[in-house]
N, C-alpha and C. Protein backbone atom coordinates (compact mmCIF):
# COMPACT_ATOMS: atom_id res chain seq x y z
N UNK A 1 -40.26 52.94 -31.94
CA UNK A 1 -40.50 51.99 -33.00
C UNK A 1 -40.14 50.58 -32.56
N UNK A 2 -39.18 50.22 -31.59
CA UNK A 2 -38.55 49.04 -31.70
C UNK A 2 -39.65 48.39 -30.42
N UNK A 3 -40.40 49.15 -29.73
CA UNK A 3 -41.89 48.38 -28.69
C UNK A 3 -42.67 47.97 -29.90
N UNK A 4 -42.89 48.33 -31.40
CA UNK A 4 -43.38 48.54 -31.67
C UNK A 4 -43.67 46.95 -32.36
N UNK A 5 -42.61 46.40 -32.64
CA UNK A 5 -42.29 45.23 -33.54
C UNK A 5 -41.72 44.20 -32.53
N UNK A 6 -42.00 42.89 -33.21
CA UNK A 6 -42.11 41.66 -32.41
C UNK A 6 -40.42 41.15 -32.31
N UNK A 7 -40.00 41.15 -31.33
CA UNK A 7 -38.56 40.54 -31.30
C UNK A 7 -38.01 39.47 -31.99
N UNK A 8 -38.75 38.45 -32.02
CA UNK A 8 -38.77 37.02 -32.41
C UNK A 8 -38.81 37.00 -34.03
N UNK A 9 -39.02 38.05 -34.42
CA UNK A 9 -38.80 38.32 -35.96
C UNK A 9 -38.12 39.46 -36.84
N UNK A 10 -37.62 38.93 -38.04
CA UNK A 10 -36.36 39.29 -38.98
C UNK A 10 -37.19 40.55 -39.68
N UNK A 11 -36.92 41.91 -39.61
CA UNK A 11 -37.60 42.40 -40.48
C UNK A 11 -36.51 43.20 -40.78
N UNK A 12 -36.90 43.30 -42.28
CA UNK A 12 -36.19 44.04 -43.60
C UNK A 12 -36.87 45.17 -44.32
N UNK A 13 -36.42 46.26 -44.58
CA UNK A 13 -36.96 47.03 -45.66
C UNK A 13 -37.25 46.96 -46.97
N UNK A 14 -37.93 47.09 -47.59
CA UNK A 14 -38.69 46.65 -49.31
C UNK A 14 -38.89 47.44 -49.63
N UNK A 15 -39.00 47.63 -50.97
CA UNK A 15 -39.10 48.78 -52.18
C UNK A 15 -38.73 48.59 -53.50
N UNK A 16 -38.88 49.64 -53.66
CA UNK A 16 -38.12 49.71 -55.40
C UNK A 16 -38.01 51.22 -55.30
N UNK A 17 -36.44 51.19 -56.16
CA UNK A 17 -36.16 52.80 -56.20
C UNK A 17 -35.61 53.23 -57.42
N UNK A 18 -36.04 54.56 -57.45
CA UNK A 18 -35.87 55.47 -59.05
C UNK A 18 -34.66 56.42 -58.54
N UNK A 19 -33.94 56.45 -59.58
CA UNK A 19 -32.93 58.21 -59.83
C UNK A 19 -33.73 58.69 -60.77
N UNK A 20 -34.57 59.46 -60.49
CA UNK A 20 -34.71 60.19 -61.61
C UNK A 20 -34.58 62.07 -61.48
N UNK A 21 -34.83 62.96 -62.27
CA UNK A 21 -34.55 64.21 -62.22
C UNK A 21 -36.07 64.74 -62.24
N UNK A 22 -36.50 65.79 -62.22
CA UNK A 22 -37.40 66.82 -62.25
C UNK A 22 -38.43 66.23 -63.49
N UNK A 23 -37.71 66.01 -64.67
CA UNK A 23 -38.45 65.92 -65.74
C UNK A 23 -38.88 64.27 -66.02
N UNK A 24 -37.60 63.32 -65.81
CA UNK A 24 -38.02 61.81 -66.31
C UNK A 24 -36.88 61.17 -64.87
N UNK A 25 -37.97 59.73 -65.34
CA UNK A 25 -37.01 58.95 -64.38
C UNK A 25 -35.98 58.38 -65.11
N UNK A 26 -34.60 58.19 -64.75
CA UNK A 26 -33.21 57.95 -65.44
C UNK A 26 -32.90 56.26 -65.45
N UNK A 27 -33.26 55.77 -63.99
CA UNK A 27 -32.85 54.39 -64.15
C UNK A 27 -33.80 53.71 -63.04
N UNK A 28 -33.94 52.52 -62.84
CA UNK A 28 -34.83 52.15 -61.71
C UNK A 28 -34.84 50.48 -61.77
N UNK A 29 -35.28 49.56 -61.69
CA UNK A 29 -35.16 47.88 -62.17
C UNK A 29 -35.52 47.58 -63.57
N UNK A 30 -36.53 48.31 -63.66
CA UNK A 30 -36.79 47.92 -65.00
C UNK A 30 -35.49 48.27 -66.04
N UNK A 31 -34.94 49.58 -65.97
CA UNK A 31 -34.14 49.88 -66.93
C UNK A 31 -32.91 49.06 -66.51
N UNK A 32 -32.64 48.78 -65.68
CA UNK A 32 -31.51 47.72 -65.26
C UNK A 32 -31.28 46.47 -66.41
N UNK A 33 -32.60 46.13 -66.29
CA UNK A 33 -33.03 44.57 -66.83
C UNK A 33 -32.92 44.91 -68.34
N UNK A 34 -33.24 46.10 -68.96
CA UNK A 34 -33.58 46.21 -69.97
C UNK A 34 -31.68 45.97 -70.87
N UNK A 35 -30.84 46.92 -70.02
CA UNK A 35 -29.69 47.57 -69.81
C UNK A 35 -28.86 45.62 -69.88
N UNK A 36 -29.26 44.82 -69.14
CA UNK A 36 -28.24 43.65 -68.95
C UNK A 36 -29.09 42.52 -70.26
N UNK A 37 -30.21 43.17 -70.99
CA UNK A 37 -30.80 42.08 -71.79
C UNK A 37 -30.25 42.71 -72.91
N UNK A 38 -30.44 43.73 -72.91
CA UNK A 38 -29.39 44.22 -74.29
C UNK A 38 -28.13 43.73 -74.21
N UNK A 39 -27.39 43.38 -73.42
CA UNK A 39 -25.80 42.95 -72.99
C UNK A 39 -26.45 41.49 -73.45
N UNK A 40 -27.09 40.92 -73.42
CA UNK A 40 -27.39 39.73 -73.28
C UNK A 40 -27.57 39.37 -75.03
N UNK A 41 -28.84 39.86 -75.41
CA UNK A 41 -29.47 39.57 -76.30
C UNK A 41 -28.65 40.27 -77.25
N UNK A 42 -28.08 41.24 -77.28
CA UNK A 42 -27.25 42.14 -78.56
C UNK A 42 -27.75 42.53 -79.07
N UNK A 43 -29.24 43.18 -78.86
CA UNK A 43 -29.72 43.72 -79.62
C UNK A 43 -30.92 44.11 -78.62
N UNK A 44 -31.64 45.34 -79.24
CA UNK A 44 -32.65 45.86 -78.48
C UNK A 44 -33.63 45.55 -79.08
N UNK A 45 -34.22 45.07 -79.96
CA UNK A 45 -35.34 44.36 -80.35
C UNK A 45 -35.55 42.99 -79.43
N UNK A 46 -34.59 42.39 -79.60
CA UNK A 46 -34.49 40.90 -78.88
C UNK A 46 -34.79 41.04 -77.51
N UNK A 47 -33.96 42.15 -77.11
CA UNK A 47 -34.26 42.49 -75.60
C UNK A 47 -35.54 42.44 -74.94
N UNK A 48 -35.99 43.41 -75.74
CA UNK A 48 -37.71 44.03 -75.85
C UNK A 48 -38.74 42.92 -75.73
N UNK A 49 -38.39 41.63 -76.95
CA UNK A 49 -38.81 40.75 -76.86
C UNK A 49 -38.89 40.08 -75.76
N UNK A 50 -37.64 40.07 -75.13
CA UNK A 50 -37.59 38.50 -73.56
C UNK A 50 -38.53 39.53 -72.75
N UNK A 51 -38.41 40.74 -72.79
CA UNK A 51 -39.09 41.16 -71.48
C UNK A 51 -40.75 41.57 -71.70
N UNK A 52 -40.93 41.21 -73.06
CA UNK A 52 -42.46 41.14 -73.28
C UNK A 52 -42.71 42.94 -73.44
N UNK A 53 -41.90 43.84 -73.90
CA UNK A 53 -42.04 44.87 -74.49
C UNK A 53 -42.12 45.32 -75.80
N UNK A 54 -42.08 46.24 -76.23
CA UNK A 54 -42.42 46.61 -77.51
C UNK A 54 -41.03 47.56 -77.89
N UNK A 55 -40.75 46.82 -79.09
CA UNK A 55 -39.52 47.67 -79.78
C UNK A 55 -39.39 49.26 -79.55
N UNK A 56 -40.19 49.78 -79.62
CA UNK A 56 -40.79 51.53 -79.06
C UNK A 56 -40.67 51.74 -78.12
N UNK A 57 -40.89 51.01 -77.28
CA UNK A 57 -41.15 51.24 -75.62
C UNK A 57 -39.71 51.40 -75.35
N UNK A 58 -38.69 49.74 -75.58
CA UNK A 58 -37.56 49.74 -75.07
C UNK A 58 -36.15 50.72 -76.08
N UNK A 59 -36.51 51.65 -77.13
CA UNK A 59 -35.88 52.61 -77.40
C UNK A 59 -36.19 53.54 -77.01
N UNK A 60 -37.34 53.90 -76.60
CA UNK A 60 -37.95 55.24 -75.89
C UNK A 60 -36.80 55.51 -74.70
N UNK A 61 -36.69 53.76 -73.62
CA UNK A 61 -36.08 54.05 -72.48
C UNK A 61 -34.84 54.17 -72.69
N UNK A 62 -34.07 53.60 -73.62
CA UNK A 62 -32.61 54.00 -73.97
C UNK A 62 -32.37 55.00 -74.69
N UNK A 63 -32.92 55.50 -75.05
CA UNK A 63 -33.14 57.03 -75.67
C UNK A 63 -33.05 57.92 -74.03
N UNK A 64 -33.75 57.58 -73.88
CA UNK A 64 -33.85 58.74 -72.09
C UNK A 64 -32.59 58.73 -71.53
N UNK A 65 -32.43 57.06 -71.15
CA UNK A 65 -31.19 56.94 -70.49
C UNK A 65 -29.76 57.72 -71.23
N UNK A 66 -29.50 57.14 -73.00
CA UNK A 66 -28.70 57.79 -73.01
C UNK A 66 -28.61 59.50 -73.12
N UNK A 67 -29.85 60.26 -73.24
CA UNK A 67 -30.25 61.54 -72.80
C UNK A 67 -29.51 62.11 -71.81
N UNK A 68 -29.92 61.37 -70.94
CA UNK A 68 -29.63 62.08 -69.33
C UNK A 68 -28.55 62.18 -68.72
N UNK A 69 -27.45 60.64 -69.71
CA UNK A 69 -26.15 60.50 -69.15
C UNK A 69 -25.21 61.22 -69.65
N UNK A 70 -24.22 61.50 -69.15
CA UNK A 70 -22.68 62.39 -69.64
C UNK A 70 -22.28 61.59 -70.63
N UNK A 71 -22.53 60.61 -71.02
CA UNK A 71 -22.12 59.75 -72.59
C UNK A 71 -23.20 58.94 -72.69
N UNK A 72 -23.31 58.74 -73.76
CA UNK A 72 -24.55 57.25 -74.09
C UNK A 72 -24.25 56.47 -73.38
N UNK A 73 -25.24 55.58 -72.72
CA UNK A 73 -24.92 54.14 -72.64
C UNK A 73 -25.16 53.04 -72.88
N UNK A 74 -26.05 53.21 -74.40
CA UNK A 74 -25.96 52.21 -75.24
C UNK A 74 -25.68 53.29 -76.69
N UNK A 75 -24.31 52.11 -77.08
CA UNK A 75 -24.22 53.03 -78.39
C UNK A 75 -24.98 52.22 -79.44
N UNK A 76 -25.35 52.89 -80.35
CA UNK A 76 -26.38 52.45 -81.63
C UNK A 76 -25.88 52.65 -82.86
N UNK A 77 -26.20 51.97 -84.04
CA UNK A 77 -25.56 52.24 -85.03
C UNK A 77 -26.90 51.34 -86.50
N UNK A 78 -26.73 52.44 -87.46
CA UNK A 78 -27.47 51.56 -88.75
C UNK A 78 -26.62 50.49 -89.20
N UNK A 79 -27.11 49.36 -89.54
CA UNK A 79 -26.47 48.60 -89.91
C UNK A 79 -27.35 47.77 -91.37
N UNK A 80 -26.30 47.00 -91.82
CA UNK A 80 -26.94 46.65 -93.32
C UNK A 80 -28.57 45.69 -93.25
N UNK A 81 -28.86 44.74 -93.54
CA UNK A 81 -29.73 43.85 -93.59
C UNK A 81 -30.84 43.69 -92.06
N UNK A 82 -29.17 42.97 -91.85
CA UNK A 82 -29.42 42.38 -90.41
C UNK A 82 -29.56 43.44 -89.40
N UNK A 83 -28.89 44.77 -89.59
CA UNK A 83 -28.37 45.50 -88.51
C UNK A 83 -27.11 45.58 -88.01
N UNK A 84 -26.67 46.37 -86.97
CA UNK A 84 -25.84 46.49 -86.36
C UNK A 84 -25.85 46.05 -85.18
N UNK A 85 -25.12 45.18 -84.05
CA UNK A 85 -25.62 45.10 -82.45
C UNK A 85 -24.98 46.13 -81.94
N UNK A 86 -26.10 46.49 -80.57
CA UNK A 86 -25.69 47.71 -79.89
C UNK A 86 -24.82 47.43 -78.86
N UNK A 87 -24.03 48.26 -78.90
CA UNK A 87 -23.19 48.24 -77.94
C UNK A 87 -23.41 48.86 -76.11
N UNK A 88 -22.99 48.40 -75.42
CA UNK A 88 -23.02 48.74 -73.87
C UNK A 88 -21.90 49.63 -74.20
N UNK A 89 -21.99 50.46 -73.33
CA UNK A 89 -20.52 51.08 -72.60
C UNK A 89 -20.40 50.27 -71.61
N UNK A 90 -19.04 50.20 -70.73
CA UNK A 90 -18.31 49.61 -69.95
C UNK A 90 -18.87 50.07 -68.64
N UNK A 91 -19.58 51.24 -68.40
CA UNK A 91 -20.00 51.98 -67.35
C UNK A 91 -21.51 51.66 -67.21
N UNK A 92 -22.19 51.17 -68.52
CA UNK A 92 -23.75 50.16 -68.25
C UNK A 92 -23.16 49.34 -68.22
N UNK A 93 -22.47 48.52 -68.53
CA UNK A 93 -22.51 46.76 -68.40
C UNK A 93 -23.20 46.74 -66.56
N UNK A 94 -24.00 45.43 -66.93
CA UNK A 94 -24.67 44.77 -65.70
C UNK A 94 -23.66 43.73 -65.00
């Protein structure tokens, strides 16, 4: 491999990578982003919003996530009018 490539240049590996299991994928960039906009925004609607998703979409993925994990990691709660903001666990925080 190393005849293979030009000396005089920097090369790096690229990608994007999933954990996921047999059935769904668990975490990957997107859910990252989703995971530090909720920390951000305090709310998963708002979240949904900055990242140009749909309220459905981005509970679908925190629904999975907290599925798959040994504790939630976003906790949720009904709240009056306004709502409740969701909480991170200490183990999602971004």
């Amino acid at each position: 491999m190393k005849d293979l490539l030009r000396t005089d240049l920097t090369f790096r590996l690229n990608g994007r990578l999933w954990v996921e299991t047999n059935d769904d994928r668990f975490m990957g960039i997107g859910r990252l982003e989703l995971l530090a906009q909720i920390q951000k925004q305090g709310s998963i609607s708002k979240a949904a919003q900055q990242m140009g998703m749909s309220y459905k979409r981005a509970w679908d993925l925190v629904s999975s996530m907290n599925a798959q994990s040994a504790s939630p990691l976003v906790l949720t709660q009904t709240g009056g009018k306004r709502g409740a903001a969701p909480k991170l666990r200490q183990r999602a925080s971004v």
